[in-house]
C-alpha atoms as a PDB file:
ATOM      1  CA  UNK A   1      -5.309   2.669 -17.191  1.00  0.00           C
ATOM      2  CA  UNK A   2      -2.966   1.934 -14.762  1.00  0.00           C
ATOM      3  CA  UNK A   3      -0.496  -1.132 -15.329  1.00  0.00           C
ATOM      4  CA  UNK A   4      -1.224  -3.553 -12.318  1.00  0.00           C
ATOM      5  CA  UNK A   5       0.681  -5.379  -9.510  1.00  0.00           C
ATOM      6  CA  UNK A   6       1.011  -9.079 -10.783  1.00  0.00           C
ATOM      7  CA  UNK A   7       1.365 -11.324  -7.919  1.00  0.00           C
ATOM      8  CA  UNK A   8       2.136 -15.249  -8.595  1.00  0.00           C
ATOM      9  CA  UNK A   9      -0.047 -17.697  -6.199  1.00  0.00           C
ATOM     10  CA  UNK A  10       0.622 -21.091  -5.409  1.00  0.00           C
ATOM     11  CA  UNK A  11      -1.173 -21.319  -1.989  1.00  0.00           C
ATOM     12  CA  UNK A  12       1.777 -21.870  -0.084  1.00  0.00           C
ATOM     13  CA  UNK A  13       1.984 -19.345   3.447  1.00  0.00           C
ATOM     14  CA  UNK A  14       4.973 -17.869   1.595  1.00  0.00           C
ATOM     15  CA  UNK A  15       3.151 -16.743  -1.347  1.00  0.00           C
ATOM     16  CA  UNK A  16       0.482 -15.537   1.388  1.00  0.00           C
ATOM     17  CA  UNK A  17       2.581 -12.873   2.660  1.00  0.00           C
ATOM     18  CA  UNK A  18       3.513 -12.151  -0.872  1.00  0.00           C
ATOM     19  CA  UNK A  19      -0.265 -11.564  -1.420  1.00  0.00           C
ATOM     20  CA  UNK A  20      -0.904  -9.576   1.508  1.00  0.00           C
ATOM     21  CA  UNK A  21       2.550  -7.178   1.172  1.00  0.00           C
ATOM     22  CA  UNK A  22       1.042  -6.648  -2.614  1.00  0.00           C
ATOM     23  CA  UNK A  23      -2.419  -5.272  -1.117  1.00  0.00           C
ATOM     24  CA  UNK A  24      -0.594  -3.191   0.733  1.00  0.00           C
ATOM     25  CA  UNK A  25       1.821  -2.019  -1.793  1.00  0.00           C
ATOM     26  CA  UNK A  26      -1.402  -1.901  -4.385  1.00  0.00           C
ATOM     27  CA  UNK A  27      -3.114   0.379  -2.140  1.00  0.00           C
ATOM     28  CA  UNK A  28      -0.298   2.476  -1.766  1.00  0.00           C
ATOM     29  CA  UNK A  29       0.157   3.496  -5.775  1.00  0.00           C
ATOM     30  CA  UNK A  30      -3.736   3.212  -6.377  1.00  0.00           C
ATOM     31  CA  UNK A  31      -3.232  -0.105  -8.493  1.00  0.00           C
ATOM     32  CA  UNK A  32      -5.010  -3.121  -9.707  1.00  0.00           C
ATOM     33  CA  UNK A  33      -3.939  -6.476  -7.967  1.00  0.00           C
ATOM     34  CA  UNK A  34      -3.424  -9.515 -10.495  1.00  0.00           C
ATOM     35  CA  UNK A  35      -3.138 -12.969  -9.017  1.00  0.00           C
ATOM     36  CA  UNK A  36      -1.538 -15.266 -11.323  1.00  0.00           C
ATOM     37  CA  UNK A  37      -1.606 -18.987 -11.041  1.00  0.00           C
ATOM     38  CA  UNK A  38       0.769 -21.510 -13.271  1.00  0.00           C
ATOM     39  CA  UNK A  39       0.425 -25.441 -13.188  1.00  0.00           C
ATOM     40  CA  UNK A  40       0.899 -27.239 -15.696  1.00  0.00           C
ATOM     41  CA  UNK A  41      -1.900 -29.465 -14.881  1.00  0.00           C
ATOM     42  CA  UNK A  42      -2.461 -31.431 -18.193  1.00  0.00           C
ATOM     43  CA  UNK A  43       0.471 -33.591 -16.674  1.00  0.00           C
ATOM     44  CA  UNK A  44      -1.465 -34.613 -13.787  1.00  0.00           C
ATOM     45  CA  UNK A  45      -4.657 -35.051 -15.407  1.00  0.00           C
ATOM     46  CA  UNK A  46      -5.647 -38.957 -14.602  1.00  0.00           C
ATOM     47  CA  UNK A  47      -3.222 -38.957 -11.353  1.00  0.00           C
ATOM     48  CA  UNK A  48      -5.877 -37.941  -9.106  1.00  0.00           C
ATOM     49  CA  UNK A  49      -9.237 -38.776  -8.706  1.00  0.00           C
ATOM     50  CA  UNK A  50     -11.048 -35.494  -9.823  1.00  0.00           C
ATOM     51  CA  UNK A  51     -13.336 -33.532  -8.103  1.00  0.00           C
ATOM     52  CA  UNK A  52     -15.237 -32.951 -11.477  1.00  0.00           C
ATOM     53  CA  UNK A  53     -16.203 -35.514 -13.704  1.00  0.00           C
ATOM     54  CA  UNK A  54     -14.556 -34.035 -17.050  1.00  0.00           C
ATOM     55  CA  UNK A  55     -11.962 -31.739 -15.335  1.00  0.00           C
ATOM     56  CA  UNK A  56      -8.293 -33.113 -13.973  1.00  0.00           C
ATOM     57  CA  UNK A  57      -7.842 -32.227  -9.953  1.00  0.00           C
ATOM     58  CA  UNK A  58      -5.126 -30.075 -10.424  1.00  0.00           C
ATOM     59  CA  UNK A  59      -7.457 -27.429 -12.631  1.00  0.00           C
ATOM     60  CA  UNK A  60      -9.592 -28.003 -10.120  1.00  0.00           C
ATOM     61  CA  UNK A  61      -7.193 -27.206  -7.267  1.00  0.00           C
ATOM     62  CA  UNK A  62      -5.629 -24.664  -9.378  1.00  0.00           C
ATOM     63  CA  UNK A  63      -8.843 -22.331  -9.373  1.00  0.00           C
ATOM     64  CA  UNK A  64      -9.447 -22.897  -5.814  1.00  0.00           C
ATOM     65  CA  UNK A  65      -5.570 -21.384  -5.117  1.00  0.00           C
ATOM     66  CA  UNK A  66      -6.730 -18.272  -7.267  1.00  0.00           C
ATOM     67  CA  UNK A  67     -10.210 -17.945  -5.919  1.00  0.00           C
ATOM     68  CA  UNK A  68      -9.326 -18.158  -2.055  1.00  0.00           C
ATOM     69  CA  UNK A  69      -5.911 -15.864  -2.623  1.00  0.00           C
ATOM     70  CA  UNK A  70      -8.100 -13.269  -4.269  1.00  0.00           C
ATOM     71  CA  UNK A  71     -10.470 -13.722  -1.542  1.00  0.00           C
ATOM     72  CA  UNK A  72      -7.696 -13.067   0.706  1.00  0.00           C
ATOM     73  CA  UNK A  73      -7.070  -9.787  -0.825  1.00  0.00           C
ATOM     74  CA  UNK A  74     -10.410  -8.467  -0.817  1.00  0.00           C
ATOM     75  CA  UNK A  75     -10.714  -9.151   3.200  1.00  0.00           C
ATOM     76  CA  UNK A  76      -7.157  -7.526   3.220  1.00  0.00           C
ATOM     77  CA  UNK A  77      -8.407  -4.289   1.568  1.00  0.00           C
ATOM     78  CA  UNK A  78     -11.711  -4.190   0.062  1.00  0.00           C
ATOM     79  CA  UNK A  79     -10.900  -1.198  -1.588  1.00  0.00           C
ATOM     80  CA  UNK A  80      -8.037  -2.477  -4.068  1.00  0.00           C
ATOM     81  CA  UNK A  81      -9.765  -3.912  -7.366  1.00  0.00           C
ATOM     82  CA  UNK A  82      -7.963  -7.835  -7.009  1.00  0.00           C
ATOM     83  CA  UNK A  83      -8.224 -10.447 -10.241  1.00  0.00           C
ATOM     84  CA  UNK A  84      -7.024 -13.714 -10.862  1.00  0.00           C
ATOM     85  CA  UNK A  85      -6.366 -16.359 -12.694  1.00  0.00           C
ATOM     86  CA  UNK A  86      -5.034 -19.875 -13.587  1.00  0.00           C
ATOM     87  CA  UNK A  87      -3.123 -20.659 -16.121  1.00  0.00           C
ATOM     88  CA  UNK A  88      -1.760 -24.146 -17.939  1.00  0.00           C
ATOM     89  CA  UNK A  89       1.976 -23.045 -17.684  1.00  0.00           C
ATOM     90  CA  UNK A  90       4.905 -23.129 -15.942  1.00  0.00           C
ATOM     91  CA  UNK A  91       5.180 -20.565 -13.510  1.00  0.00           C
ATOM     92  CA  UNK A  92       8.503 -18.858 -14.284  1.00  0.00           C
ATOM     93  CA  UNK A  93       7.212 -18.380 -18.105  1.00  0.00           C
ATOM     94  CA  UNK A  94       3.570 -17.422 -17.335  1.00  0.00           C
ATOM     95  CA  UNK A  95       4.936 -14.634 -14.508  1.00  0.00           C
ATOM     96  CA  UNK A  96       7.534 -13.368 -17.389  1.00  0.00           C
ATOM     97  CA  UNK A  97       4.609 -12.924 -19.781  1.00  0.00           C
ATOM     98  CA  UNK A  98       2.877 -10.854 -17.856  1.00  0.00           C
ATOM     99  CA  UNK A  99       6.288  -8.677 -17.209  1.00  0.00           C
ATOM    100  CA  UNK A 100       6.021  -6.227 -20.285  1.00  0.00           C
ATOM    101  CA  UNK A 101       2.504  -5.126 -18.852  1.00  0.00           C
ATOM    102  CA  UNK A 102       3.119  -5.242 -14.919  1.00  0.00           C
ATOM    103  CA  UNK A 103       3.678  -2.415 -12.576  1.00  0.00           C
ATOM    104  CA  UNK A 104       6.166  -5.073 -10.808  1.00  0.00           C
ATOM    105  CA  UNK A 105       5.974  -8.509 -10.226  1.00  0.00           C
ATOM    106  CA  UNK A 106       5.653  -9.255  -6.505  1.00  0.00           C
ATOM    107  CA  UNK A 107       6.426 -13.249  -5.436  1.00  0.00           C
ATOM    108  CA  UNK A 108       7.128 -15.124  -2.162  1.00  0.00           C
ATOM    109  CA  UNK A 109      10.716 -16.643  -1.448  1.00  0.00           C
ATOM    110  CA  UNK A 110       9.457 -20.031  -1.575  1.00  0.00           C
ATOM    111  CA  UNK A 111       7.186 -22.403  -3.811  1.00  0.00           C
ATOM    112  CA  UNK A 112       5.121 -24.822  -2.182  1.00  0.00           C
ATOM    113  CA  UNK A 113       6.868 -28.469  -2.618  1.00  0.00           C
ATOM    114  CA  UNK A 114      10.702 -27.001  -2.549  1.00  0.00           C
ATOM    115  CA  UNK A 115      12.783 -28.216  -0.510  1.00  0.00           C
ATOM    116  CA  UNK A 116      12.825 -27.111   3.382  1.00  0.00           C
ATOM    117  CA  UNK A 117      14.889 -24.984   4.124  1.00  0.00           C
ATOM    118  CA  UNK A 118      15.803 -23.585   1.044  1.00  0.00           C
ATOM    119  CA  UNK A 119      16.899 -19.828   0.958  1.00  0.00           C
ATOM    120  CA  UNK A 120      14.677 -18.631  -2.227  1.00  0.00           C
ATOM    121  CA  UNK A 121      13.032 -21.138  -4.440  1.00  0.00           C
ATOM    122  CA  UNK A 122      13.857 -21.438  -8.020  1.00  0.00           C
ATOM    123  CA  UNK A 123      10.732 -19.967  -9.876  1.00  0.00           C
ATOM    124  CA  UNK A 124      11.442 -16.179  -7.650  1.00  0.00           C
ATOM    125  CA  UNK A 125      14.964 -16.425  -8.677  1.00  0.00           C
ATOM    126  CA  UNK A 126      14.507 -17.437 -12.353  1.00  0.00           C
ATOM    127  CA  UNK A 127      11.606 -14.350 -12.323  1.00  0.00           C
ATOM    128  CA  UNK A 128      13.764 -11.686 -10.424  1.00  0.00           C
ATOM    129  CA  UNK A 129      17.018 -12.522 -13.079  1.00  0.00           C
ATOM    130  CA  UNK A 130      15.232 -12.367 -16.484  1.00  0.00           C
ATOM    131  CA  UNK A 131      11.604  -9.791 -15.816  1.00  0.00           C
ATOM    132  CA  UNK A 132      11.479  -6.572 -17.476  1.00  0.00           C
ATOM    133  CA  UNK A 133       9.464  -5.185 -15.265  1.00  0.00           C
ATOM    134  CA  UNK A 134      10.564  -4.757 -11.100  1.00  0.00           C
ATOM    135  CA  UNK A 135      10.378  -8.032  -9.387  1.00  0.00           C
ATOM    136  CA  UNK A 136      10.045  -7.891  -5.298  1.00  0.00           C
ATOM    137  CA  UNK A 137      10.568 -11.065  -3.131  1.00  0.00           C
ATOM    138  CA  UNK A 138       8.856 -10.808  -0.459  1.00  0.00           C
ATOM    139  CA  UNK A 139      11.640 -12.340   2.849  1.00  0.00           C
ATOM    140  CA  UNK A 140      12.063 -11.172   5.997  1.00  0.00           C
ATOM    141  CA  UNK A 141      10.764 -10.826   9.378  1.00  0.00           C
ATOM    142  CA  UNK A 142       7.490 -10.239   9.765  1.00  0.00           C
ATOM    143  CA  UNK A 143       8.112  -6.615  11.409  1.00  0.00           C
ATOM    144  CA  UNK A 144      10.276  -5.270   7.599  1.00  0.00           C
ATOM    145  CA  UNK A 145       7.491  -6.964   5.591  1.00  0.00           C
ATOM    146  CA  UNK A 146       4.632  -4.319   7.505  1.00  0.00           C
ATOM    147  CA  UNK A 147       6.967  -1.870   7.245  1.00  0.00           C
ATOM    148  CA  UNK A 148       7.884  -1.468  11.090  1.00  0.00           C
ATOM    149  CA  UNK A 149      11.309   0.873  10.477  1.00  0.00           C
ATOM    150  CA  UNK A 150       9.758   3.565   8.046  1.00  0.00           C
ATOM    151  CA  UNK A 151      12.899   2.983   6.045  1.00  0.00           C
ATOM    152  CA  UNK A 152      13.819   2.363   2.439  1.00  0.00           C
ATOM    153  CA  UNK A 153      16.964   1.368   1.192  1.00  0.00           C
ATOM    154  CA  UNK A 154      18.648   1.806  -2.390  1.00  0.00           C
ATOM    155  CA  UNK A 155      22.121   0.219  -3.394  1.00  0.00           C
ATOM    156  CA  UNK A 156      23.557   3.171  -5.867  1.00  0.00           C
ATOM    157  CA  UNK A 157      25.793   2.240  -8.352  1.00  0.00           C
ATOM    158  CA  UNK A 158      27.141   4.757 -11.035  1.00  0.00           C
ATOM    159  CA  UNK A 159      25.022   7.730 -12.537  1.00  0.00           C
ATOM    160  CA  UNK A 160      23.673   5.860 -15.395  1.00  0.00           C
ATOM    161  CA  UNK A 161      23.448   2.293 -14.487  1.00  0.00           C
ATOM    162  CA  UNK A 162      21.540   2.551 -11.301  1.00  0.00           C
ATOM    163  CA  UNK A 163      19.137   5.181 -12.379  1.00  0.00           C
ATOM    164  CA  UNK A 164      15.946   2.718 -12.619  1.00  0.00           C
ATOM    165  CA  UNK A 165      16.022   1.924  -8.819  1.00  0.00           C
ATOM    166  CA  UNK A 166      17.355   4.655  -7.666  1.00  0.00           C
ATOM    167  CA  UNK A 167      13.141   6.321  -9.515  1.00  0.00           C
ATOM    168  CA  UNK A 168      11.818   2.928  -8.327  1.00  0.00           C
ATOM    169  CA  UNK A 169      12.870   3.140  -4.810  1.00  0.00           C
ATOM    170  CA  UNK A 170      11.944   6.974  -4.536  1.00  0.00           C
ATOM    171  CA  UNK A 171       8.687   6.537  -5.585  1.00  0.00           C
ATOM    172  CA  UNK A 172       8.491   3.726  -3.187  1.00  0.00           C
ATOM    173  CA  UNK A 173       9.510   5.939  -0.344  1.00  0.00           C
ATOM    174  CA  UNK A 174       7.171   8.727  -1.358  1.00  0.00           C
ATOM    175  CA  UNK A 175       4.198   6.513  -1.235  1.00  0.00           C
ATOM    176  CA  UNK A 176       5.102   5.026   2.000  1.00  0.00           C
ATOM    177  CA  UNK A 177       5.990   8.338   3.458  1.00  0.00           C
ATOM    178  CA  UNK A 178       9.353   7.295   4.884  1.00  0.00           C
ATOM    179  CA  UNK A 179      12.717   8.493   4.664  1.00  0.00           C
ATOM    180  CA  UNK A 180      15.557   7.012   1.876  1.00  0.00           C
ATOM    181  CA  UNK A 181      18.632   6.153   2.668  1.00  0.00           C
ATOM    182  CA  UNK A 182      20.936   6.265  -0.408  1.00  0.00           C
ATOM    183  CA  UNK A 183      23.743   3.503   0.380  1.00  0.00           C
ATOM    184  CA  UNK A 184      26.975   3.193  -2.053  1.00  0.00           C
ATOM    185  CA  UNK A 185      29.339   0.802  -1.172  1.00  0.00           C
ATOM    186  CA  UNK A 186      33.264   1.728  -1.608  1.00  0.00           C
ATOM    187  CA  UNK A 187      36.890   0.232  -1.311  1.00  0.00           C
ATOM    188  CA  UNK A 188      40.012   1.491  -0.036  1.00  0.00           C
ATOM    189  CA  UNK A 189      42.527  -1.672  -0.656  1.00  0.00           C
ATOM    190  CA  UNK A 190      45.413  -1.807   1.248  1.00  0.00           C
ATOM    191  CA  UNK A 191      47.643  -2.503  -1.336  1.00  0.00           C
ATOM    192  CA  UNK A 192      46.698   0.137  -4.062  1.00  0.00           C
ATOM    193  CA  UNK A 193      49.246   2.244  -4.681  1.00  0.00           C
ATOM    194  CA  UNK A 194      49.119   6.069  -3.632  1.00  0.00           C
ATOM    195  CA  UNK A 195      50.654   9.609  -4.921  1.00  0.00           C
ATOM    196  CA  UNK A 196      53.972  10.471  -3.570  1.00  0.00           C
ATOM    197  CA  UNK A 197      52.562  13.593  -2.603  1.00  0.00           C
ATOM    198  CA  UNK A 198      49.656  12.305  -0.540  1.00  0.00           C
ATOM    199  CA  UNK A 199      49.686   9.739   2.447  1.00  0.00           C
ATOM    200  CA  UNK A 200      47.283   6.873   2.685  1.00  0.00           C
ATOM    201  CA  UNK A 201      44.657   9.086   4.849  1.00  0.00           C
ATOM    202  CA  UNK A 202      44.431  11.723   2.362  1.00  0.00           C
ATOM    203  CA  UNK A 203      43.789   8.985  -0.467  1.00  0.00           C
ATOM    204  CA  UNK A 204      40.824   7.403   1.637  1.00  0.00           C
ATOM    205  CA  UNK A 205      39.940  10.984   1.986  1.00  0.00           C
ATOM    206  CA  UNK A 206      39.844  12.129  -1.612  1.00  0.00           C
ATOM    207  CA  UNK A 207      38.367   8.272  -2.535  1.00  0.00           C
ATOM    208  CA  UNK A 208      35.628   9.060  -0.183  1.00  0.00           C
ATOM    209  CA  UNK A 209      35.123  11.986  -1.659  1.00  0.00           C
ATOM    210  CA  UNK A 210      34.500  11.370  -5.372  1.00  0.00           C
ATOM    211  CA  UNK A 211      32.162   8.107  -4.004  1.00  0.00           C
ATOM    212  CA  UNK A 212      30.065  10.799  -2.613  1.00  0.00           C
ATOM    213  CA  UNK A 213      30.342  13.099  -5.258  1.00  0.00           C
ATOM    214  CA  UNK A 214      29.080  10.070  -7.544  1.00  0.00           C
ATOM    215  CA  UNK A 215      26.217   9.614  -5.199  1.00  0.00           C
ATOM    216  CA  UNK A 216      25.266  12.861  -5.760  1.00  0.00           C
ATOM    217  CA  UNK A 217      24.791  12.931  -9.127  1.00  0.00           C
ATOM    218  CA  UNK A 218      23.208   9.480  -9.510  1.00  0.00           C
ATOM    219  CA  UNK A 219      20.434  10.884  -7.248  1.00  0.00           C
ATOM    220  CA  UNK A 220      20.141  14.376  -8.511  1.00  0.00           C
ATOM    221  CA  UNK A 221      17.451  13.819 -11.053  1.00  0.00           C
ATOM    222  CA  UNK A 222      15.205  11.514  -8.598  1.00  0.00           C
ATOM    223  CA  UNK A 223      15.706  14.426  -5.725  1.00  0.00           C
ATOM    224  CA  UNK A 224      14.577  16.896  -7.791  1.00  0.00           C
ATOM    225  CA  UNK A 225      11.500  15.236  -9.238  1.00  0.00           C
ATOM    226  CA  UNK A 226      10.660  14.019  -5.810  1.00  0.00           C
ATOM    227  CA  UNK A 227      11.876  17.193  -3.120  1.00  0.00           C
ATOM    228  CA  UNK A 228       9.330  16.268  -0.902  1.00  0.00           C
ATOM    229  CA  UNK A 229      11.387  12.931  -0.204  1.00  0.00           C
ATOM    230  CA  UNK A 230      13.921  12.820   2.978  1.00  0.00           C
ATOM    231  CA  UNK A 231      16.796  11.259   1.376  1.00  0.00           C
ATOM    232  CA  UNK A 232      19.421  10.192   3.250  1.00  0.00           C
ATOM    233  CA  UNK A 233      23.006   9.395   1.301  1.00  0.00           C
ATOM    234  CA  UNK A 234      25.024   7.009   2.750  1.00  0.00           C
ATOM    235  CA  UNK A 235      28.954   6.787   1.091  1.00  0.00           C
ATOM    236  CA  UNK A 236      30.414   3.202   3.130  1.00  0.00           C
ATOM    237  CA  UNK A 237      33.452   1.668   3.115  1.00  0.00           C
ATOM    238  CA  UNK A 238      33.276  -2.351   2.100  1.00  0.00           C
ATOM    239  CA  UNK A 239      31.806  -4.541  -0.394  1.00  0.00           C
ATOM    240  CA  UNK A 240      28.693  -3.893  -2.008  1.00  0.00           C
ATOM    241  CA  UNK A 241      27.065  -6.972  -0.895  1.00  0.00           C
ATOM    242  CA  UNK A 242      27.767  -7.161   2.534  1.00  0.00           C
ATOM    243  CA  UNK A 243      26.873  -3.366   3.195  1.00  0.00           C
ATOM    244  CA  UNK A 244      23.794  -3.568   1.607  1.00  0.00           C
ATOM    245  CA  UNK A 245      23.131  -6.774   3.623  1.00  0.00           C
ATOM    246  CA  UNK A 246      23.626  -4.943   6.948  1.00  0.00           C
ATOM    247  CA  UNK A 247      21.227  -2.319   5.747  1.00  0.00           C
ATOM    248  CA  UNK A 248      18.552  -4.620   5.148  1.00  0.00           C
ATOM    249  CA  UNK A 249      18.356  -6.001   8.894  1.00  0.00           C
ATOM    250  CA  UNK A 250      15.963  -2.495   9.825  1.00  0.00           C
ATOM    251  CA  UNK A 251      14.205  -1.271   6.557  1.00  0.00           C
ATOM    252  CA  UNK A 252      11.073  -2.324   5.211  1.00  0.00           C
ATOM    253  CA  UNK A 253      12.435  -2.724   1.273  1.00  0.00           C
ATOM    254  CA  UNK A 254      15.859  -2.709  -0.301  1.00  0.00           C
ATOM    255  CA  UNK A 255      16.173  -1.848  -4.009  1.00  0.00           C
ATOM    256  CA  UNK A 256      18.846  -2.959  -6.290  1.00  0.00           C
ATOM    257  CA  UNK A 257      19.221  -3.068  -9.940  1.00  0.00           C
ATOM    258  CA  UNK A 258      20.277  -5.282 -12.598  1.00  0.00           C
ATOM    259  CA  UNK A 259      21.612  -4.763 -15.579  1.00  0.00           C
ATOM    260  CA  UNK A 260      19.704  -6.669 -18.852  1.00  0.00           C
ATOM    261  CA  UNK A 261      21.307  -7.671 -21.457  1.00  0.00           C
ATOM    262  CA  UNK A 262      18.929  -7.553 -24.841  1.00  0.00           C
ATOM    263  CA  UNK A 263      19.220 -11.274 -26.497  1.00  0.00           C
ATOM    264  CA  UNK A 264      20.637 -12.842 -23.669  1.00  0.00           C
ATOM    265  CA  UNK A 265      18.408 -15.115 -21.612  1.00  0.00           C
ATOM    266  CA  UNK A 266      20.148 -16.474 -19.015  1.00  0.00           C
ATOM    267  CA  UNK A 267      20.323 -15.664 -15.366  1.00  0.00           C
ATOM    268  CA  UNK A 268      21.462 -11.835 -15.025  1.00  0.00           C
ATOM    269  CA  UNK A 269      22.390 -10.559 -11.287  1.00  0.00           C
ATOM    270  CA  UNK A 270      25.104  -9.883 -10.210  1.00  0.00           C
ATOM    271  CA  UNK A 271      26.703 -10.770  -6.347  1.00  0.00           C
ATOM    272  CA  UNK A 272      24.673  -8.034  -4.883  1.00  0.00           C
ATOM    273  CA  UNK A 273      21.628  -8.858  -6.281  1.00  0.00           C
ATOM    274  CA  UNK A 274      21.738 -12.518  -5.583  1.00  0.00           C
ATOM    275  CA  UNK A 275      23.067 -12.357  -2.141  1.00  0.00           C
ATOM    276  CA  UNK A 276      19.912 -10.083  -1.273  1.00  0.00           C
ATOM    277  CA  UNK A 277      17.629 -12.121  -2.536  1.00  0.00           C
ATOM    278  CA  UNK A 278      18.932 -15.109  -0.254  1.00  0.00           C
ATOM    279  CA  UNK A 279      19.966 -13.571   2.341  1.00  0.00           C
ATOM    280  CA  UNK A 280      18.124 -10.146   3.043  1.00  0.00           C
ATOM    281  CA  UNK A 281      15.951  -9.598   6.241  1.00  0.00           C
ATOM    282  CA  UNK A 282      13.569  -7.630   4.554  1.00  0.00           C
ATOM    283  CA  UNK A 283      11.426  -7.598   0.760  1.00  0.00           C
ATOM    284  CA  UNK A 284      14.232  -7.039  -1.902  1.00  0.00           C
ATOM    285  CA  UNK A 285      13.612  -4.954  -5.094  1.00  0.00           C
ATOM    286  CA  UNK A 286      14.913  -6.073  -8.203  1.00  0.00           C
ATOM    287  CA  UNK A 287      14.747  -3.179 -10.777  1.00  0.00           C
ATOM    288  CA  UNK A 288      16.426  -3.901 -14.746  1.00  0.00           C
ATOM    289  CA  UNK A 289      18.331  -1.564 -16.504  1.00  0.00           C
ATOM    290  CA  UNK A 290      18.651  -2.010 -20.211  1.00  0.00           C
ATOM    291  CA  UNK A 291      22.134  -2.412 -21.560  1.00  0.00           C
END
């Protein structure tokens, strides 16, 4: 059986688009949709008058989140299988559970009750820095979340650590049937020192060179299992962060990974990953690779 799209729900309009982007994306691999709900509503239970006489209002209010989100789905596409459900957790802990046995985890960029104006609440970072399992945030413009540009994008780091997203994000552009665009990021700082024998140019040159070279052989296994995929590489001078940034202002996802660290349980991106997941004008990616 296939392992489904897990979704977290909190009825606010971010977490809307995050539901309808996941029909879409559920359609596209043939997967189950699972709503999840997390409130930990035993701590309200006496603050409001119920709407049941031996239930608290925020169960109550809880299942009506899940019931009209799923409802939401099944309009969406009636042809995707959609569950749901609440549960008596906190969010970030009740979406991790799930993790192990989710295609990805798919959430908006903001909770309902954070702060205004916030770039990405704290339950989709907590989820996208600790999951086993892809984690997309859904942000943007409304034109990059239907896919408008026909355009994925994958930040490449070396052979080895990057090779979950680079899979993730050519799967993503096989389904979609768009091109890929490859992107690694690369410095030429002024002040390194060069070879007598070569001038500055030539060092750019042959530093250019071996970036693309790398490129090439992080992608070579993903190309081959996928030939039917236009992929695009993309060797660019400049930070990692601020190219892939750039990038994300006309595609429809962005894909990055991050690394995990087995026994650690803190927050684990890195300044690419978390400047993307503020900042990026379209659904960001976040794929782990075990360390």
């Amino acid at each position: 059986m296939a392992l489904p799209l897990v979704v977290g729900v909190d009825g606010s309009d971010s977490s809307l688009a995050a539901v309808d982007w996941a029909v879409d994306e559920a359609a596209r691999h043939g997967l189950p949709l699972h709503l999840v709900h997390a409130s930990l509503w035993e701590l309200y239970e006496g603050a409001q008058p119920s709407f049941s006489t031996d239930r608290p209002a925020e169960e109550v209010m809880a299942e009506h989140i899940v019931a009209s989100c799923v409802e939401r789905a099944r309009r969406r596409n009636p042809e995707v299988k959609v569950s749901g459900k609440a549960l008596p957790e906190d969010a970030v802990s009740a979406l991790l559970r799930t993790a192990p046995e989710a295609f990805a985890l798919v959430t908006g960029s903001r909770g309902r009750g954070e702060i205004a104006g916030m770039l990405l609440g704290s339950v989709s970072l907590a989820v996208a820095a600790r999951a086993v399992c892809p984690v997309v945030v859904i942000r943007g413009a409304e034109a990059n979340r239907r896919g408008a540009y026909g355009r994925v994008v994958v930040g490449v780091g070396d052979a080895s650590g990057g090779a979950g997203a680079v899979r993730f994000a050519v799967r993503e552009a096989e389904v979609r049937g768009c091109a890929l665009t490859a992107v690694r990021a690369w410095r030429n700082p002024s002040q390194e020192p060069v070879d007598h024998m070569l001038v500055a140019d030539d060092a750019a040159r042959l530093r250019e060179e071996r970036v693309s070279t790398s490129l090439e052989d992080a992608l070579r296994d993903a190309v081959r299992e996928h030939p039917q995929v236009d992929v695009r590489r993309k060797p660019v001078e400049g930070t990692a962060h601020k190219v892939l940034l750039q990038e994300s202002a006309e595609a429809d996802l962005i894909v990055v990974g991050a690394q995990r660290r087995h026994g650690h349980f803190g927050l684990q991106l890195g300044r690419v990953g978390h400047t993307l997941l503020h900042h990026s004008d379209c659904p960001v990616a976040v794929v782990p690779q075990p360390v």
